[in-house]
C-alpha atoms as a PDB file:
ATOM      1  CA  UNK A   1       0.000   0.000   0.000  1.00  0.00           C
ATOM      2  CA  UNK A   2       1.207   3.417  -1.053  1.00  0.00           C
ATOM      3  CA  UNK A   3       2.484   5.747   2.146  1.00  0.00           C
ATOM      4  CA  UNK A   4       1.180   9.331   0.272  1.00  0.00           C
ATOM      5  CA  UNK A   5      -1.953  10.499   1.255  1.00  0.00           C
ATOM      6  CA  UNK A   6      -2.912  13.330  -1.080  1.00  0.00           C
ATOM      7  CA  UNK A   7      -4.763  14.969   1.858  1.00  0.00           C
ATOM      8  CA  UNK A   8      -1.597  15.537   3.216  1.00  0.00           C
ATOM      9  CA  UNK A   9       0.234  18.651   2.302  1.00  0.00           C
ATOM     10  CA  UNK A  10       3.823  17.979   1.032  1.00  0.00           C
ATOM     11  CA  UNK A  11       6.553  19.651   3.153  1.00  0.00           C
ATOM     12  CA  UNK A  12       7.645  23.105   2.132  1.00  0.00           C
ATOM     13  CA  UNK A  13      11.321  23.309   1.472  1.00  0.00           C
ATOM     14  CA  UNK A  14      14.196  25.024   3.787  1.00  0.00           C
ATOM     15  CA  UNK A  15      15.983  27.392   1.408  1.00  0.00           C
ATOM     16  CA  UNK A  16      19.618  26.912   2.304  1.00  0.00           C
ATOM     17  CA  UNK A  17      22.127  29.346   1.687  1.00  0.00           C
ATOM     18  CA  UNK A  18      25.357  27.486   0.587  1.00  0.00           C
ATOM     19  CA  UNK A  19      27.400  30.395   1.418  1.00  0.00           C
ATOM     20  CA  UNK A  20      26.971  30.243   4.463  1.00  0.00           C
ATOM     21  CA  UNK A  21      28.056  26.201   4.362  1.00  0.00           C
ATOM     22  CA  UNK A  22      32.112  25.731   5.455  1.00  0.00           C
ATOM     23  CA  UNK A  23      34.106  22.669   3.865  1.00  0.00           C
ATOM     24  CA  UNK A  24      35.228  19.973   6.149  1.00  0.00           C
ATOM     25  CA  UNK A  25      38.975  20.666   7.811  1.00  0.00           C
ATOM     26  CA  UNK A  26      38.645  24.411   5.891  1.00  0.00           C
ATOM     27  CA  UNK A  27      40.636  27.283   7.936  1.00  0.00           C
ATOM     28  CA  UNK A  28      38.351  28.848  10.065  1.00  0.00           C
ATOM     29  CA  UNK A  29      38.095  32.561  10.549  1.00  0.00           C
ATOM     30  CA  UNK A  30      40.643  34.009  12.806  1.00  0.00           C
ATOM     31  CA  UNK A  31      39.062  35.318  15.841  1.00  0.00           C
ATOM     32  CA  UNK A  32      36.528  31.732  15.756  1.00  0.00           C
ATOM     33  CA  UNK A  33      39.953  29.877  15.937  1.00  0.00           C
ATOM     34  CA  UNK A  34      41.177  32.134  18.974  1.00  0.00           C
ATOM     35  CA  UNK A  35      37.857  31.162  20.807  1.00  0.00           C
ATOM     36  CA  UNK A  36      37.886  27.419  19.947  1.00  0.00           C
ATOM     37  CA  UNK A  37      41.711  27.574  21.451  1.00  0.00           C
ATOM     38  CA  UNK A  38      40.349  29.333  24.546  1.00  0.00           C
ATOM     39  CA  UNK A  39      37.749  26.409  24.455  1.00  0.00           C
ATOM     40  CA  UNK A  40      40.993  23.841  24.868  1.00  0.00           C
ATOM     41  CA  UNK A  41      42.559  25.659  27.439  1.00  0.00           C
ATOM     42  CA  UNK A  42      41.583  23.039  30.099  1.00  0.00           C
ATOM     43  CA  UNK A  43      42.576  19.772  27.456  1.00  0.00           C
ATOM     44  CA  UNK A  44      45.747  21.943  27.092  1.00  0.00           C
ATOM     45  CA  UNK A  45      46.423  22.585  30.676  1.00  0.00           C
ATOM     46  CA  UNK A  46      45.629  18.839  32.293  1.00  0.00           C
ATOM     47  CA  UNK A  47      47.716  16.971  29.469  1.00  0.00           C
ATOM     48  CA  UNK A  48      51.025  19.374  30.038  1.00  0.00           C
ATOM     49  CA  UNK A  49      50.583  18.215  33.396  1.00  0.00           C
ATOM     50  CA  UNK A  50      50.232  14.528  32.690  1.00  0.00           C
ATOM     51  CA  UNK A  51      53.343  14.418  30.709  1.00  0.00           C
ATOM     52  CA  UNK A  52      55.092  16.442  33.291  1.00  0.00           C
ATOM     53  CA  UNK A  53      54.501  13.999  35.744  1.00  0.00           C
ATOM     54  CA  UNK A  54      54.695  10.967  33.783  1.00  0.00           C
ATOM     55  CA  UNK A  55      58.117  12.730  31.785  1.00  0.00           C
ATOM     56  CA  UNK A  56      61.526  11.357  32.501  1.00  0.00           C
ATOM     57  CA  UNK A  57      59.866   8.072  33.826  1.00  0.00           C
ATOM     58  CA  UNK A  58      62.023   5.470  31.613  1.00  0.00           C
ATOM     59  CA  UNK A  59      64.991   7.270  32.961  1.00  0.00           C
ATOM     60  CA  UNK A  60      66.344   5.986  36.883  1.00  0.00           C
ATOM     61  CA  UNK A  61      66.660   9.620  37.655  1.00  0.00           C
ATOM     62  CA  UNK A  62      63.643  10.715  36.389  1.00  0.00           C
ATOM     63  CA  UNK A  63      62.433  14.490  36.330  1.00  0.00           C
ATOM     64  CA  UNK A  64      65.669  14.868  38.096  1.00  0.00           C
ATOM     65  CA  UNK A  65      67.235  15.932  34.706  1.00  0.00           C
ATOM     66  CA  UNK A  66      65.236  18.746  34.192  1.00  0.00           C
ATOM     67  CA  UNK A  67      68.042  19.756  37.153  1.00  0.00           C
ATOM     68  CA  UNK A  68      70.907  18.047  36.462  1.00  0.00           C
ATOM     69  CA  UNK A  69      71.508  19.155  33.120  1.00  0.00           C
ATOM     70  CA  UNK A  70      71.430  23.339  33.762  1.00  0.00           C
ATOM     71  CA  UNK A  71      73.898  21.847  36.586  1.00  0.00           C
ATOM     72  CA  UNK A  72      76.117  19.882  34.497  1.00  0.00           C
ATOM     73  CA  UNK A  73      75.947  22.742  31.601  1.00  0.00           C
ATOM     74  CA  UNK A  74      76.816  24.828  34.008  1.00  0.00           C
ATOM     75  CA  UNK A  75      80.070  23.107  35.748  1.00  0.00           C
ATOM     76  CA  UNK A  76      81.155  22.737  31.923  1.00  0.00           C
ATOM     77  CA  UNK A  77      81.087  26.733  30.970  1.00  0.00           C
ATOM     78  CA  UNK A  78      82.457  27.494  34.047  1.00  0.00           C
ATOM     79  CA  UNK A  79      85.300  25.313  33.552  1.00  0.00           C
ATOM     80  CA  UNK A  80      85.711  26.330  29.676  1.00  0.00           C
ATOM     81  CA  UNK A  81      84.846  30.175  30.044  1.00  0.00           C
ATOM     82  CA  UNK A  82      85.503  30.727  33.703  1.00  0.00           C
ATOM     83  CA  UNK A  83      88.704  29.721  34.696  1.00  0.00           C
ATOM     84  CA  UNK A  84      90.101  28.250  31.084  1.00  0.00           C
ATOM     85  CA  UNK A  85      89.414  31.687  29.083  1.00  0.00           C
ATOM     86  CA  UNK A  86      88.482  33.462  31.889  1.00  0.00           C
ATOM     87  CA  UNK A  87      85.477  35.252  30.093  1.00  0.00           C
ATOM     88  CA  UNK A  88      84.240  35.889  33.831  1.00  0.00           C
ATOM     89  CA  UNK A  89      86.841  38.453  34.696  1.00  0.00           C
ATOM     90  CA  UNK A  90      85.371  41.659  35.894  1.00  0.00           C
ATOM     91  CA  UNK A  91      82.273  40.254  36.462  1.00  0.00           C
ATOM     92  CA  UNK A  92      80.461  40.180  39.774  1.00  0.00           C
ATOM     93  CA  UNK A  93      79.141  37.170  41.376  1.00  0.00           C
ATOM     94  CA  UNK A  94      79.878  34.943  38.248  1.00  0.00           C
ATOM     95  CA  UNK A  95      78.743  31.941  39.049  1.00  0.00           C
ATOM     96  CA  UNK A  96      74.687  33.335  39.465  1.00  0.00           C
ATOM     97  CA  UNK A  97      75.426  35.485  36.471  1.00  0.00           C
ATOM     98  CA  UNK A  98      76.216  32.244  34.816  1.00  0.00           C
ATOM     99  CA  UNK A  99      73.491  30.056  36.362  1.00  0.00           C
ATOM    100  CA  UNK A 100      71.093  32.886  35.475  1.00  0.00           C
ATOM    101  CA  UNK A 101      71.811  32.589  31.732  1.00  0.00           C
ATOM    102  CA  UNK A 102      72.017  28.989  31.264  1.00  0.00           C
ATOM    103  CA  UNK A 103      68.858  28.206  33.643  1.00  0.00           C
ATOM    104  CA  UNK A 104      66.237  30.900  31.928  1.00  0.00           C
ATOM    105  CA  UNK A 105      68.145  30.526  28.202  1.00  0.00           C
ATOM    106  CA  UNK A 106      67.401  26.303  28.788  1.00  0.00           C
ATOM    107  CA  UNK A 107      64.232  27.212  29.527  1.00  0.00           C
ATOM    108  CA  UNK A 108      63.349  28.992  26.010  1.00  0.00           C
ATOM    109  CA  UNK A 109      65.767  26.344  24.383  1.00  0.00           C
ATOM    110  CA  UNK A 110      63.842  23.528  24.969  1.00  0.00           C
ATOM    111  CA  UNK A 111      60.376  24.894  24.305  1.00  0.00           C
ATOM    112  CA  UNK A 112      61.371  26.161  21.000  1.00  0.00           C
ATOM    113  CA  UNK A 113      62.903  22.693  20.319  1.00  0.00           C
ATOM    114  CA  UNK A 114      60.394  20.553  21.020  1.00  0.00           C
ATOM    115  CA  UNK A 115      58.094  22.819  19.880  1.00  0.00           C
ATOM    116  CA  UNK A 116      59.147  22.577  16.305  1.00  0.00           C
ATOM    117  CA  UNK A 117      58.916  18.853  15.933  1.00  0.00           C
ATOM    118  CA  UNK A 118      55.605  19.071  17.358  1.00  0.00           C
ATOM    119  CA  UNK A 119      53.540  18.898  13.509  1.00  0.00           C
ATOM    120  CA  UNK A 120      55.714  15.807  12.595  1.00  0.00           C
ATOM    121  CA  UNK A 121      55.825  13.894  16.096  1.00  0.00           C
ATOM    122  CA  UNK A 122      51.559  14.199  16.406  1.00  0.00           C
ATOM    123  CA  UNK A 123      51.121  13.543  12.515  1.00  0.00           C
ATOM    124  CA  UNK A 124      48.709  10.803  13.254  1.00  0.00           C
ATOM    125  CA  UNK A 125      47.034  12.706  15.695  1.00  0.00           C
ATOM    126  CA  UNK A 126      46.674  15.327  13.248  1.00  0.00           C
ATOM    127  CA  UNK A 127      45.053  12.928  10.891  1.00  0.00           C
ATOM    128  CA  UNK A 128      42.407  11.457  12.947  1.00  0.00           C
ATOM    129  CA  UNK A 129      41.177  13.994  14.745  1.00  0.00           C
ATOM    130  CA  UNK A 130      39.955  17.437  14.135  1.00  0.00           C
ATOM    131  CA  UNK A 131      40.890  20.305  16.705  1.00  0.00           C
ATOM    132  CA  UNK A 132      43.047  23.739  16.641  1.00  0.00           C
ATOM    133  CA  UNK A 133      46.312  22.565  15.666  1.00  0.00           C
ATOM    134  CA  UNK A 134      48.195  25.231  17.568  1.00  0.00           C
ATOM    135  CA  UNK A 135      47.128  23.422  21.043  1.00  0.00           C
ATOM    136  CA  UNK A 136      49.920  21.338  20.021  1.00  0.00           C
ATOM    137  CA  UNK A 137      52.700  24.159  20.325  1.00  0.00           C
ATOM    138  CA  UNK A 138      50.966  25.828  22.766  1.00  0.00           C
ATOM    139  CA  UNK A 139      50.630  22.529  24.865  1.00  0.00           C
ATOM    140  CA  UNK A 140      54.460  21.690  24.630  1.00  0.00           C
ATOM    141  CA  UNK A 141      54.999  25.686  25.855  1.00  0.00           C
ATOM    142  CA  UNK A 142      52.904  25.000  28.730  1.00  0.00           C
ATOM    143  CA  UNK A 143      54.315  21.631  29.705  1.00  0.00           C
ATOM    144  CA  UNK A 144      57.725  23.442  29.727  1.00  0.00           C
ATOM    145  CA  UNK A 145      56.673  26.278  31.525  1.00  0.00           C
ATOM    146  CA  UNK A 146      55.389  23.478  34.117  1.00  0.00           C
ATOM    147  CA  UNK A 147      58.912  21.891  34.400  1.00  0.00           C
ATOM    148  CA  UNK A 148      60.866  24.735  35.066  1.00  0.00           C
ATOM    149  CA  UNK A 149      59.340  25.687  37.964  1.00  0.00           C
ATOM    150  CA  UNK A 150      60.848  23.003  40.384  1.00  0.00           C
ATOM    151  CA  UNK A 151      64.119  24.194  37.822  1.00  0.00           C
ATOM    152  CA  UNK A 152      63.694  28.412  38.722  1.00  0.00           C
ATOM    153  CA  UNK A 153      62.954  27.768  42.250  1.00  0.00           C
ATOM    154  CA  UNK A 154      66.802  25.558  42.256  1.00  0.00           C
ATOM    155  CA  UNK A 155      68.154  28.707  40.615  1.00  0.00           C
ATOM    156  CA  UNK A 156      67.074  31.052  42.845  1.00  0.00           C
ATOM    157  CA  UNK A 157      68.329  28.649  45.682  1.00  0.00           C
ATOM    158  CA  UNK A 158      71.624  28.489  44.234  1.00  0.00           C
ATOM    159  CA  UNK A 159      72.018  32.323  44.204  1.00  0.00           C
ATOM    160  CA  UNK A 160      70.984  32.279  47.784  1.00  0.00           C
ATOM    161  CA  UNK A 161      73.805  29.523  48.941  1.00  0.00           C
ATOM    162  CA  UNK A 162      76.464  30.060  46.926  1.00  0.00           C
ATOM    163  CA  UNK A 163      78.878  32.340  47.811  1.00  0.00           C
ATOM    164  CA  UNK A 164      78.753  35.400  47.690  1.00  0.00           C
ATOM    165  CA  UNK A 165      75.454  35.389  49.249  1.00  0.00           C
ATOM    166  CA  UNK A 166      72.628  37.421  47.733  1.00  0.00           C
ATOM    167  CA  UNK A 167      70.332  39.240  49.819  1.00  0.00           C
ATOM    168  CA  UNK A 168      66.760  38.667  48.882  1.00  0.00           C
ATOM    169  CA  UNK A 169      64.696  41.558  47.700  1.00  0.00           C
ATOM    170  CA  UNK A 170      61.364  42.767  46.766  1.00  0.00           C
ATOM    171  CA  UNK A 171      63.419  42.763  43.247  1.00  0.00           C
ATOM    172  CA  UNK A 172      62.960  39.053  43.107  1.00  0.00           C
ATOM    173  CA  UNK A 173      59.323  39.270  42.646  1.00  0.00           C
ATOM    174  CA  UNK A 174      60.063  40.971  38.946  1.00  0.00           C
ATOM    175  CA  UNK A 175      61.560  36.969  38.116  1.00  0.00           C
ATOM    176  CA  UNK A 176      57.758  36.194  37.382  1.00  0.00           C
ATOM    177  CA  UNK A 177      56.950  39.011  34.929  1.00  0.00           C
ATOM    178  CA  UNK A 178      60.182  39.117  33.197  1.00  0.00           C
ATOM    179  CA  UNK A 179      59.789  34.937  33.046  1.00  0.00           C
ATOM    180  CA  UNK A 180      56.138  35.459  31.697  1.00  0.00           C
ATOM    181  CA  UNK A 181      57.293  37.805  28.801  1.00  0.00           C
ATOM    182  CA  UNK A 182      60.192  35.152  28.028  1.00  0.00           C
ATOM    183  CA  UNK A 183      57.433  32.509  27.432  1.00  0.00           C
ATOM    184  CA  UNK A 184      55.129  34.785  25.552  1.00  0.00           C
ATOM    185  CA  UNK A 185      58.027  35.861  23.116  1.00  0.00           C
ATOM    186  CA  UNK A 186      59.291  32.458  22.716  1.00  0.00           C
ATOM    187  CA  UNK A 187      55.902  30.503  22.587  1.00  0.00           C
ATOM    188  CA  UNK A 188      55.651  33.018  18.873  1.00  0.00           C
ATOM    189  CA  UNK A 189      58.686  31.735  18.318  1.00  0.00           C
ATOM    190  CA  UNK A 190      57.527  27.972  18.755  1.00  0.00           C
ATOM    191  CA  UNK A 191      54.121  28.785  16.812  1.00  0.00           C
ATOM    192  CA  UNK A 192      56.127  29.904  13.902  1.00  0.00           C
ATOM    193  CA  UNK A 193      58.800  27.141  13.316  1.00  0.00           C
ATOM    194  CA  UNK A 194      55.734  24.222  13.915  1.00  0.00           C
ATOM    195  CA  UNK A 195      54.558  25.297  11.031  1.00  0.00           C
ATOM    196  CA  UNK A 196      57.862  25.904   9.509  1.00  0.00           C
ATOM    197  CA  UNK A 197      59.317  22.339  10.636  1.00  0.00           C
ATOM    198  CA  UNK A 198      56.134  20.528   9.586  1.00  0.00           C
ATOM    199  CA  UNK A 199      56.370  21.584   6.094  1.00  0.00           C
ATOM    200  CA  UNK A 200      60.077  21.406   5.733  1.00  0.00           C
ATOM    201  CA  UNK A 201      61.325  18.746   8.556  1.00  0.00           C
ATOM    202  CA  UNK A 202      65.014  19.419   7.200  1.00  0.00           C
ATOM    203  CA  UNK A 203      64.819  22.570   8.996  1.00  0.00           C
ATOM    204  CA  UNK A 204      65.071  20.957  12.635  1.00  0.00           C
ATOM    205  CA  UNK A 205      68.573  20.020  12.128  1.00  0.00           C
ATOM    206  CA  UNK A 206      69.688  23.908  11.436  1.00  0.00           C
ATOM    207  CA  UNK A 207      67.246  25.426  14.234  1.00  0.00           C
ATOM    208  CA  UNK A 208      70.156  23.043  16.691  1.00  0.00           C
ATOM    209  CA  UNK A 209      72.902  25.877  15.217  1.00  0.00           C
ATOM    210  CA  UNK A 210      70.691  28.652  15.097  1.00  0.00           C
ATOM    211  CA  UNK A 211      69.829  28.171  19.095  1.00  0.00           C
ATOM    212  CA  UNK A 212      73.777  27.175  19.994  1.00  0.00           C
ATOM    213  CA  UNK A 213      74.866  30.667  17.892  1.00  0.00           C
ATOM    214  CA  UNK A 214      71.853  32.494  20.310  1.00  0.00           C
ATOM    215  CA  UNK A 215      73.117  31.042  23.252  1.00  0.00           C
ATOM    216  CA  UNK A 216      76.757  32.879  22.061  1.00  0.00           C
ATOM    217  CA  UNK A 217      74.886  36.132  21.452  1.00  0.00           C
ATOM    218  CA  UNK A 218      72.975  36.754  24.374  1.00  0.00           C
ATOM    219  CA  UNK A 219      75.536  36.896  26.629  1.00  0.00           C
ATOM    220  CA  UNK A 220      75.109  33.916  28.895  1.00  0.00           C
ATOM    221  CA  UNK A 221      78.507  33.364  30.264  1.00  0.00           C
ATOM    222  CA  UNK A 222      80.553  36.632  29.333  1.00  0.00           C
ATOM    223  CA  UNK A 223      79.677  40.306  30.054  1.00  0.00           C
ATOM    224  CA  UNK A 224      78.705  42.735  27.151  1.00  0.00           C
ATOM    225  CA  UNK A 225      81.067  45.444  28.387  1.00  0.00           C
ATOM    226  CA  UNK A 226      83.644  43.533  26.607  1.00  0.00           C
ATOM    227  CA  UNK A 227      82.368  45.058  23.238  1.00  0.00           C
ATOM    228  CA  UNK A 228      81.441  48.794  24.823  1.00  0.00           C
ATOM    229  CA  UNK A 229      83.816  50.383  22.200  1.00  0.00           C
ATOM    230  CA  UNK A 230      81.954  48.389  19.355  1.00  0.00           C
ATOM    231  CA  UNK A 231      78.298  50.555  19.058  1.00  0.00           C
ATOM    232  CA  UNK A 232      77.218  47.540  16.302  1.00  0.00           C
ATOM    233  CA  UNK A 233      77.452  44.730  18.684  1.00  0.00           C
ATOM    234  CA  UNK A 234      76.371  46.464  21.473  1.00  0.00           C
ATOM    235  CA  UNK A 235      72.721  47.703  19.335  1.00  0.00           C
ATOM    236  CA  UNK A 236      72.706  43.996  18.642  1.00  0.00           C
ATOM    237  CA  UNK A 237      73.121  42.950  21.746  1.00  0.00           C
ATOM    238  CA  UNK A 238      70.399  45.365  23.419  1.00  0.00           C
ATOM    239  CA  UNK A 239      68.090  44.157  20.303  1.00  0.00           C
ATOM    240  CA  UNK A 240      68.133  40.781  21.557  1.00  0.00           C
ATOM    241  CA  UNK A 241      65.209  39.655  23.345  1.00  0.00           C
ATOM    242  CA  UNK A 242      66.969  36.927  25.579  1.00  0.00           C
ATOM    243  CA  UNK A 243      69.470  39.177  26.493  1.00  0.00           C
ATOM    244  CA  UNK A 244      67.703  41.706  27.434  1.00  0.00           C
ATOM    245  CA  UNK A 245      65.671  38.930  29.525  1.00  0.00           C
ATOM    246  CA  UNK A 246      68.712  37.851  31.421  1.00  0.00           C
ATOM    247  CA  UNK A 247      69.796  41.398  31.591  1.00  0.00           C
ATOM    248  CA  UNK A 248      66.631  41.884  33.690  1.00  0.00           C
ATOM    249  CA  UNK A 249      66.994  38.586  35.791  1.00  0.00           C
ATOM    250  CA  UNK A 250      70.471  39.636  36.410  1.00  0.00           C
ATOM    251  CA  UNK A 251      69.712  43.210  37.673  1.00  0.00           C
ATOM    252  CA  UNK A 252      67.105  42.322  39.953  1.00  0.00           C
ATOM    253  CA  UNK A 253      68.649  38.910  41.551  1.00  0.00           C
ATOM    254  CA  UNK A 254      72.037  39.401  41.535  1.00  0.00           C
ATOM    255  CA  UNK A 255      72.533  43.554  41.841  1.00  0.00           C
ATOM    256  CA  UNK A 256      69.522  44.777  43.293  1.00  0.00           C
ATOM    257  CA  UNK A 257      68.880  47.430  40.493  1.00  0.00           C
ATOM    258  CA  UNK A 258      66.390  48.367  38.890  1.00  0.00           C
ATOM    259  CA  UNK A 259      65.773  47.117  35.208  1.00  0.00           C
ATOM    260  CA  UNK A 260      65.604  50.539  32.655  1.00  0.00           C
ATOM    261  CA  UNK A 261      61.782  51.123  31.723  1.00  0.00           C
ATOM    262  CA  UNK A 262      63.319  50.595  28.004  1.00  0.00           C
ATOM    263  CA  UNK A 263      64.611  47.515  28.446  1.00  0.00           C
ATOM    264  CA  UNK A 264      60.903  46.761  29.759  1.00  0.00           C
ATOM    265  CA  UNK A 265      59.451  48.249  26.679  1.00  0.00           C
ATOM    266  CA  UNK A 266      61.547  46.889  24.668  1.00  0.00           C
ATOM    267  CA  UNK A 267      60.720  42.940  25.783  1.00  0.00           C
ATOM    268  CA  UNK A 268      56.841  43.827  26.345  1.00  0.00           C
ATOM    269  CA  UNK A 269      57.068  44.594  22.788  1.00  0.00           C
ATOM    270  CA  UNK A 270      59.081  41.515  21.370  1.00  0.00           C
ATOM    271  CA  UNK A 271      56.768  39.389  22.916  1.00  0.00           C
ATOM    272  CA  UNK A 272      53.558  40.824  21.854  1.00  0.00           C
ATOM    273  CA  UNK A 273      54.980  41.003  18.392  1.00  0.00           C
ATOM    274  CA  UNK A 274      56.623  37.150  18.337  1.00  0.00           C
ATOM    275  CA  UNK A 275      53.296  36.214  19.660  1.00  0.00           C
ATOM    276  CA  UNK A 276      51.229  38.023  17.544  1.00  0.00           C
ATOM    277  CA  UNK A 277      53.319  37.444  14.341  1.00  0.00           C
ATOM    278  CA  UNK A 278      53.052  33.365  15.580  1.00  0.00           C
ATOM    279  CA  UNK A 279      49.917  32.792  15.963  1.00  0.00           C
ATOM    280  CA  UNK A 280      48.945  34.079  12.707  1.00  0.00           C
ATOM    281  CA  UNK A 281      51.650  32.677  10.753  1.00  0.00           C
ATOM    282  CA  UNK A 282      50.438  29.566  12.228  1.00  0.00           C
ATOM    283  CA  UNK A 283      46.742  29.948  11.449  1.00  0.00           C
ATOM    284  CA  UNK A 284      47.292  30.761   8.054  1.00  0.00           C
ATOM    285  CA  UNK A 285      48.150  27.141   7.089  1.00  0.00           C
ATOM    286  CA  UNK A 286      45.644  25.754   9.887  1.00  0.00           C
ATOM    287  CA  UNK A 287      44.016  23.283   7.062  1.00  0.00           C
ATOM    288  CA  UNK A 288      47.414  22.163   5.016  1.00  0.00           C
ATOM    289  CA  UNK A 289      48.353  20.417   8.748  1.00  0.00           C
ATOM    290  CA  UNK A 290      48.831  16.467   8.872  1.00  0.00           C
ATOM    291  CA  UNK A 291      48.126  16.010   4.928  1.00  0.00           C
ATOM    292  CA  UNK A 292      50.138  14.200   2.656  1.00  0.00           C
END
């Protein structure tokens, strides 16, 4: 028996506007993609912790390496640069001023690094599921920022106990913004070579050289006076983000001084611009991620 009753009027059609329709895995608009992030925040947040806790876990030392190795770094420049070349001449307190650089530059180091592997390491995560692909980057920046905690607190620790003593001040307390505009500027950073690393994979291998030749420009185990009669070097030098980030660190824990206001404009403004530069370099190839 037939189903259509011709008493019954025949539904009226929904217009649809196709325009309006968005293809599957398309590149969503940009301030919809900031809000969906915000949306992972919590996703983000709990799994940095996870594999903070669970990190280090094959290893008999565990998360004990997220100390050991600023340590061991930092017995090894002290021996090379210290005594050997004796970069440290003329330089108060070297020992913190050299703990201070290699602890906070670490820090950046390895959340660029990992960072930029990111795209390739999660490529089948990237093909089975559908989410903002920047919580990736973002997540490993988090997760880092997680694990040097336990490491800053050591720092400041070592400052305290080693001789000469430092006195604590209400200085100190500037460690958490100047710490919080080092993980802004380099969490751009980490946005932008994700994307650039998990186009061009070949690129990992170089950012290795490009970090080591940082880590010899900004001043981590030598004092910039050295070059005061060279006005190039020394504009490069107070360009440099890091540096002036350690500059800042050093000035507050070690000499009790207070940072310049330009030096705070000048790093307030790197790290809005590496962020804001980042995260729409990254967006911009938000639906090319995990294909091929």
């Amino acid at each position: 028996m037939s189903q259509y009753d011709p008493l019954v009027p025949a539904p009226t059609p929904t217009p649809v506007n196709i325009r309006l329709l968005q293809r599957v895995g398309s590149r969503p608009k940009f301030l919809d993609y900031l809000v969906t992030l915000w949306d992972y925040r919590h996703f983000v947040y709990y799994d940095s912790r996870a594999r903070v806790m669970s990190g280090n876990s094959q290893d008999r030392l565990g998360g004990a390496w997220l100390l050991l190795t600023p340590l061991l770094n930092g017995a090894v420049y002290y021996l090379i640069f210290g005594i050997l070349l004796g970069t440290g001449r003329g330089i108060e307190n070297f020992i913190s001023y050299l703990i201070i650089g290699l602890f906070l530059f670490q820090y950046s180091t390895r959340s660029i690094s990992t960072s930029a592997r990111s795209m390739i390491s999660n490529r089948n995560v990237l093909q089975a599921f559908r989410f903002p692909r920047a919580t990736l980057p973002i997540a490993v920046n988090v997760r880092e920022a997680l694990s040097s905690v336990p490491t800053l607190i050591v720092m400041l620790l070592l400052i305290i106990l080693i001789p000469p003593v430092e006195v604590i001040s209400v200085k100190w307390l500037f460690l958490i913004l100047v710490v919080g505009l080092q993980s802004l500027f380099h969490l751009g950073i980490s946005l932008i070579m994700a994307r650039v690393v998990g186009f061009v994979p070949d690129v990992a291998h170089l950012l290795g050289f490009g970090l080591r030749a940082w880590l010899y420009f900004s001043a981590v185990f030598f004092s910039v006076d050295r070059f005061a009669d060279n006005p190039w070097i020394m504009a490069m030098m107070n360009a440099n983000p890091m540096f002036i980030v350690l500059d800042i660190a050093r000035d507050c824990l070690i000499y009790d001084t207070w940072p310049s206001m330009v030096r705070w404009l000048t790093l307030c403004t790197w790290a809005l611009a590496s962020l804001s530069v980042g995260i729409v370099f990254f967006w911009r190839a938000e639906e090319r991620y995990g294909r091929g």
